[in-house]
Protein backbone atom coordinates (compact mmCIF):
# COMPACT_ATOMS: atom_id res chain seq x y z
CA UNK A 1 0.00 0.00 0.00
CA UNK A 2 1.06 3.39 -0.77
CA UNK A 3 0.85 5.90 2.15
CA UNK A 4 -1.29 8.54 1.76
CA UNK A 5 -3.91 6.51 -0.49
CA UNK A 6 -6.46 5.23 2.24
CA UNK A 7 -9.33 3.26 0.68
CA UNK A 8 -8.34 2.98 -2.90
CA UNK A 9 -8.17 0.21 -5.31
CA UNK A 10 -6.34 -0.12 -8.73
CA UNK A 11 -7.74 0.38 -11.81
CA UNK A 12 -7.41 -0.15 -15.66
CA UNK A 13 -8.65 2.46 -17.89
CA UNK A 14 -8.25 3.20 -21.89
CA UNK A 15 -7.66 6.42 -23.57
CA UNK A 16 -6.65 7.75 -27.12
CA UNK A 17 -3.27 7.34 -27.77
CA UNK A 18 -3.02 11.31 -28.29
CA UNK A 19 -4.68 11.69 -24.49
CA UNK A 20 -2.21 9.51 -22.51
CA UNK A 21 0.13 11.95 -24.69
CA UNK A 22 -0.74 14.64 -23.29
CA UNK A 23 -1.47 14.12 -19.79
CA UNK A 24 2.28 12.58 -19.73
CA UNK A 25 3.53 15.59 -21.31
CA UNK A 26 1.70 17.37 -18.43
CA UNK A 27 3.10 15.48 -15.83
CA UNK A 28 6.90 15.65 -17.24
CA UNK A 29 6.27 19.88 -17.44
CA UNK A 30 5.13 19.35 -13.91
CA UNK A 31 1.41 20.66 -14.38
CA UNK A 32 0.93 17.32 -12.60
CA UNK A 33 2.76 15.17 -9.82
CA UNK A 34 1.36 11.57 -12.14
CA UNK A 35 -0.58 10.23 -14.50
CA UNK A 36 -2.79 8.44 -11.77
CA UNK A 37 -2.79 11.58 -10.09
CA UNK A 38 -4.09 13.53 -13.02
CA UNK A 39 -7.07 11.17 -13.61
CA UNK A 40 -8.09 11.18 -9.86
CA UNK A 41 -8.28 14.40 -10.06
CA UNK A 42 -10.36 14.67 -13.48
CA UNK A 43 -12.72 12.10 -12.23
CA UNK A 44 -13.55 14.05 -8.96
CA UNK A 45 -13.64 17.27 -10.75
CA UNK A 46 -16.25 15.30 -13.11
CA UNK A 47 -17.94 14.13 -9.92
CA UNK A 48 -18.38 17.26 -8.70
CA UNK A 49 -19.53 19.09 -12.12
CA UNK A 50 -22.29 16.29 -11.94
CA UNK A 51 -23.83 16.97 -8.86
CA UNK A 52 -23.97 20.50 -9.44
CA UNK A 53 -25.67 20.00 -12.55
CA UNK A 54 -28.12 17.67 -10.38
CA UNK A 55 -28.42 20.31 -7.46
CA UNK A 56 -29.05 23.18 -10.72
CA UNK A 57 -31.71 20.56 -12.15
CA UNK A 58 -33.23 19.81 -9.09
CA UNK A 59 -33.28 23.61 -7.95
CA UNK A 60 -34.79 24.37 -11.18
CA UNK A 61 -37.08 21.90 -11.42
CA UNK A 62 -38.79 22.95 -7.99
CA UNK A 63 -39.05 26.25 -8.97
CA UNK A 64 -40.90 25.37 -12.10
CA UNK A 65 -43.62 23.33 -11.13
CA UNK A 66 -41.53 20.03 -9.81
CA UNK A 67 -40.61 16.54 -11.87
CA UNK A 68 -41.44 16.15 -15.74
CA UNK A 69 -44.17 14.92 -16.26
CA UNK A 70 -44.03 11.51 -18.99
CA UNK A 71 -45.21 13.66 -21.56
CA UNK A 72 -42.04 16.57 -20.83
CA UNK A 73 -39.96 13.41 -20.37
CA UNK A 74 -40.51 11.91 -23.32
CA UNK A 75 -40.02 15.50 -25.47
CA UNK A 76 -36.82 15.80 -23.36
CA UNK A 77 -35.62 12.46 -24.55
CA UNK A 78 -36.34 13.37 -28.11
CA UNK A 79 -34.76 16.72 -28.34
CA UNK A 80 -31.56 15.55 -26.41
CA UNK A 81 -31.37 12.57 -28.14
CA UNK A 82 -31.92 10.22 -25.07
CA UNK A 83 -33.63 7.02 -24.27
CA UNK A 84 -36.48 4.92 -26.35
CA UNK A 85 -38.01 8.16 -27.99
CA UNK A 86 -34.78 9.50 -29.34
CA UNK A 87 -34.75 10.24 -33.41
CA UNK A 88 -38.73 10.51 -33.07
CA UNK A 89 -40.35 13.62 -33.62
């Protein structure tokens, strides 16, 4: 175990070529202490963009009348190009 890592478990991911390029290059300039350290930190920055967007949705949502209703769900799905109804209009 690696002090300083509490709690975490190994991992095997794939990227473009071109992406591992450049998050090396990033490390070796210094922008980043590793490569695993660099991609921890993306995915909790990603993490935390998504529950923002849920707290924004949620926020909004409330202060427009509450959930979708099937109907608005299924015209979401369709303009964003999501779920069964997507490509329908």
């Amino acid at each position: 175990m690696v002090f300083g890592m509490a709690d975490t478990r190994k991992v095997t991911i794939t990227l473009p070529v071109a992406t591992l390029d450049a998050v090396r290059r990033l490390v070796e300039a210094g922008g980043a202490a590793s490569v695993s350290g660099f991609v921890q930190r993306a995915v909790g920055l990603a993490l935390d963009d998504l529950a923002g967007w849920d707290a924004a949705l949620s926020e909004a949502l409330a202060s427009t009348g509450g959930k979708l209703s099937a109907q608005e769900r299924v015209w979401a799905d369709t303009i964003l190009g999501h779920g069964e109804h997507a490509g329908v209009a």
